[in-house]
Protein backbone atom coordinates (compact mmCIF):
# COMPACT_ATOMS: atom_id res chain seq x y z
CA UNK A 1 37.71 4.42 24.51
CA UNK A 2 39.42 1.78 22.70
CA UNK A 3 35.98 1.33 20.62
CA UNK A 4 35.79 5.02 19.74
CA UNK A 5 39.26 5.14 18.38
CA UNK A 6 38.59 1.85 16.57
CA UNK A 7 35.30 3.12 14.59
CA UNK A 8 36.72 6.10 13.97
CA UNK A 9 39.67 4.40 12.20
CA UNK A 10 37.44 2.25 10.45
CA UNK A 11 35.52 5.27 9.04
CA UNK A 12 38.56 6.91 8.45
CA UNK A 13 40.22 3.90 6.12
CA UNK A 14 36.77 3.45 4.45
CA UNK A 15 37.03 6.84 3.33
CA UNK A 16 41.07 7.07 2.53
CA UNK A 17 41.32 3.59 0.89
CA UNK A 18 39.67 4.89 -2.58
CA UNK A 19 41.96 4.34 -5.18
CA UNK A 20 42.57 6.72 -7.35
CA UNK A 21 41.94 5.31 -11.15
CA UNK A 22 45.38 6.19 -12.65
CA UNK A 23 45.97 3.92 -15.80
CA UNK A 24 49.72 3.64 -15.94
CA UNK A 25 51.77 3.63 -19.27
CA UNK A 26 54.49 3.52 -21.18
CA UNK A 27 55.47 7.45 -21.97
CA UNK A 28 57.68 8.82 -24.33
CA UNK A 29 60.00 11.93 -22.98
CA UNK A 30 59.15 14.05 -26.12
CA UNK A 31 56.34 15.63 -24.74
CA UNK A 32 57.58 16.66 -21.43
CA UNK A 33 59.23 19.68 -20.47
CA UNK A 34 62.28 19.59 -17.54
CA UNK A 35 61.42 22.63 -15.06
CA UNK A 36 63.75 21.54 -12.27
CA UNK A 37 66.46 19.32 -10.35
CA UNK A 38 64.46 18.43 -6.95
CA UNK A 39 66.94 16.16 -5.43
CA UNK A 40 70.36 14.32 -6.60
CA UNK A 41 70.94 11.57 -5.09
CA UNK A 42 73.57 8.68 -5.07
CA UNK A 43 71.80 6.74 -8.02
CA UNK A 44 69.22 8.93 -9.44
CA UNK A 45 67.72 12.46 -10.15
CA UNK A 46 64.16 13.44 -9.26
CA UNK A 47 63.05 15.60 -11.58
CA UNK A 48 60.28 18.39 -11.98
CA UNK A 49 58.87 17.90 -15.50
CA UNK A 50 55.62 19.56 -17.19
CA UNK A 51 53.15 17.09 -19.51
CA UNK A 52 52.52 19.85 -22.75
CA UNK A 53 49.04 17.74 -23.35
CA UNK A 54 47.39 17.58 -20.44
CA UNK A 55 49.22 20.46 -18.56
CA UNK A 56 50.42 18.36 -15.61
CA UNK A 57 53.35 18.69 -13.49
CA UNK A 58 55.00 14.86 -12.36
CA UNK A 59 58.01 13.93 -11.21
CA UNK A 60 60.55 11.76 -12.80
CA UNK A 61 63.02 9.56 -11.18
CA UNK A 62 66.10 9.49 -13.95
CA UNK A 63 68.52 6.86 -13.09
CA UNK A 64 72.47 8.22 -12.98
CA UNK A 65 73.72 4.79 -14.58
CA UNK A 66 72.76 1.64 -14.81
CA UNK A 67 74.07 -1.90 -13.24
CA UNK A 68 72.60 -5.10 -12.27
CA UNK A 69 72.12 -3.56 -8.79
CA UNK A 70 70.46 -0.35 -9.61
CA UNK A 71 68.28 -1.98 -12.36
CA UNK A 72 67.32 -4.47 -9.16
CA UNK A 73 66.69 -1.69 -7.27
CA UNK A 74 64.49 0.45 -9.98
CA UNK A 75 62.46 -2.83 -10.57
CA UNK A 76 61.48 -3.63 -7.17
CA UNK A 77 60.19 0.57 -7.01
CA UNK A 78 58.43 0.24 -10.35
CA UNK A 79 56.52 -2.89 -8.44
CA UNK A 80 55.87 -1.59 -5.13
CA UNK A 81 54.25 1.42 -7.14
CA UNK A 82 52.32 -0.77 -8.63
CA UNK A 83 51.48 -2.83 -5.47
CA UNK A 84 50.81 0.19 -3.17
CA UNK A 85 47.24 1.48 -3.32
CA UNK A 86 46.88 3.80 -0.56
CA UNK A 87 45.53 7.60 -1.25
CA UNK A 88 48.15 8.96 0.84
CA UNK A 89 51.16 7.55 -1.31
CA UNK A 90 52.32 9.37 -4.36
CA UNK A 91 50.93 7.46 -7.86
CA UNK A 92 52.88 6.08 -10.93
CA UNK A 93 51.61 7.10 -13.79
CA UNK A 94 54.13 5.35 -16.44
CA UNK A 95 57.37 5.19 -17.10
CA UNK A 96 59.69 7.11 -19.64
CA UNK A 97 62.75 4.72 -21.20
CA UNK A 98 65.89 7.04 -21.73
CA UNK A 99 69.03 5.16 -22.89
CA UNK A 100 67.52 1.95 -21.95
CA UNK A 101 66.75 2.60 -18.42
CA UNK A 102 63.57 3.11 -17.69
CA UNK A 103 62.45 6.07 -15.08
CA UNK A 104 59.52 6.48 -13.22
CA UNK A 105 56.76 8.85 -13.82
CA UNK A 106 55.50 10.08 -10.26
CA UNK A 107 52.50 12.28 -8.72
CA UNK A 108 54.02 16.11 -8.06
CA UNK A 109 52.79 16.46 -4.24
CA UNK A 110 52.66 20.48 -4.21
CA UNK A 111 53.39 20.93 -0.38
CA UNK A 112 56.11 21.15 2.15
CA UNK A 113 58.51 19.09 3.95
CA UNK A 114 58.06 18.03 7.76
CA UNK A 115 61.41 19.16 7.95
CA UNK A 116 60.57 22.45 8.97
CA UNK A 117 57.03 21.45 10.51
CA UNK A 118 57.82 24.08 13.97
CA UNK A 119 57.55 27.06 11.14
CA UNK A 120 53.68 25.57 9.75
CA UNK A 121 52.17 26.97 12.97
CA UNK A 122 50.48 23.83 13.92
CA UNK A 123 47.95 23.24 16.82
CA UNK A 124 48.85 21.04 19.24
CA UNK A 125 45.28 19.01 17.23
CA UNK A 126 46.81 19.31 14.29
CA UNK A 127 49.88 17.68 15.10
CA UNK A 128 48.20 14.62 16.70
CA UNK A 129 45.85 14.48 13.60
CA UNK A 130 49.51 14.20 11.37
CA UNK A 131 50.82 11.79 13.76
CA UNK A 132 47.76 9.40 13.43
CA UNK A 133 47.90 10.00 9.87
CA UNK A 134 51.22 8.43 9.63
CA UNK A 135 50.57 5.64 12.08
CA UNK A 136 47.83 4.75 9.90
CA UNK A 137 50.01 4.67 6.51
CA UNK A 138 52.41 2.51 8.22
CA UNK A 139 49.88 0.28 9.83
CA UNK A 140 48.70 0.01 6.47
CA UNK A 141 52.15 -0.97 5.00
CA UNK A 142 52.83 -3.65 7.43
CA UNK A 143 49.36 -5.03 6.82
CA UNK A 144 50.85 -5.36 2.56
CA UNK A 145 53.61 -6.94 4.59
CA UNK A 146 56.34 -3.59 3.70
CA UNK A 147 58.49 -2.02 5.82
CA UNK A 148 59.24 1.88 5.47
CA UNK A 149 62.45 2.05 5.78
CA UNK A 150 63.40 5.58 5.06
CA UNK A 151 60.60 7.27 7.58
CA UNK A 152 61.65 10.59 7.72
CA UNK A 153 60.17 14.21 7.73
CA UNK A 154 62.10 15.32 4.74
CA UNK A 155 60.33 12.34 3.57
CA UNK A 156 56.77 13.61 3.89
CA UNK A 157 54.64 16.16 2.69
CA UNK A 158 52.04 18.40 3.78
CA UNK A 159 49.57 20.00 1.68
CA UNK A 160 46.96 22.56 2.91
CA UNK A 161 43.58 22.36 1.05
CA UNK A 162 40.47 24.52 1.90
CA UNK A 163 42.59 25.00 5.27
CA UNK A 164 43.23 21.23 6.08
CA UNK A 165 46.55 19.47 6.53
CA UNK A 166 46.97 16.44 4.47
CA UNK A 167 49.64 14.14 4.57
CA UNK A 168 51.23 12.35 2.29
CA UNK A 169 54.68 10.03 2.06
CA UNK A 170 57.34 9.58 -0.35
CA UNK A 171 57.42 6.01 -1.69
CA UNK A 172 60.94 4.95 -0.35
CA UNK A 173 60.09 1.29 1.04
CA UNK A 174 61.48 -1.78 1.01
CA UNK A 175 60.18 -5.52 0.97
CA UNK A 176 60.35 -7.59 3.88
């Protein structure tokens, strides 16, 4: 049993641990459009914005103000996005400086919340398969020596393509 579940996870990283080629860079805010506030929170804004070139919907993290403590804070996300290569973790794709703070550019995960997962009409399969998922992604982080602090549902996403559930989390970790 234990070696079924163990080649299976092997298989299963081997496939998810593709990186995604994403060449980040420096952006400049004059060729994105604001669609939406997503969330406010105490230091920042997470943004919906639309790319006019290429068409693409991100997400931008706008800092509220900035301090020593905040720009601390926006440094060590700007390097754990950088550090982080799993497929099931949003991407940075650059950054946009705005009054000499600079805010992250972010993969748009088009799904839902776990919040509300008992409306999805999951099988009791699925649900397993999300909980493995997310063992997984933290096994991973502890193996890049991370801790998740802010595991949540309202912290993950799930997407349904050609009728499977995929997972993904919102990068809100912290260094051991």
């Amino acid at each position: 049993s234990g070696y079924l579940i163990n080649s299976s996870y092997l298989k299963y990283m081997q496939k998810q641990t593709k990186e995604k080629t994403i060449q980040y860079k420096e952006m400049t805010y004059d060729g994105f459009l604001t669609l939406r506030l997503i969330d406010s929170g105490s230091s920042s804004n997470v943004e919906l914005i639309y790319e006019i070139d290429s068409g693409k919907i991100y997400i931008i993290k706008k800092s509220k103000e900035m301090n020593d403590e905040i720009n601390k804070l926006n440094n060590r996300e700007f390097q754990n996005y950088l550090n982080i290569k799993h497929p099931k973790f949003p991407r940075l794709y650059g950054t946009i400086t705005i009054n000499n703070i600079k805010n992250l550019i972010i993969e748009y995960i088009d799904g839902q919340t776990l919040l509300n997962i008992s409306s999805f009409h999951l099988s009791i399969d699925e649900k397993i398969l999300i909980i493995f998922r997310i063992l997984l992604i933290i096994q991973y982080l502890h193996e890049q020596n991370y801790v998740y602090r802010d595991l949540k549902p309202n912290n993950m996403f799930i997407m349904n393509i050609q009728k499977k559930h995929h997972l993904q989390l919102k990068l809100q970790k912290k260094e051991l």
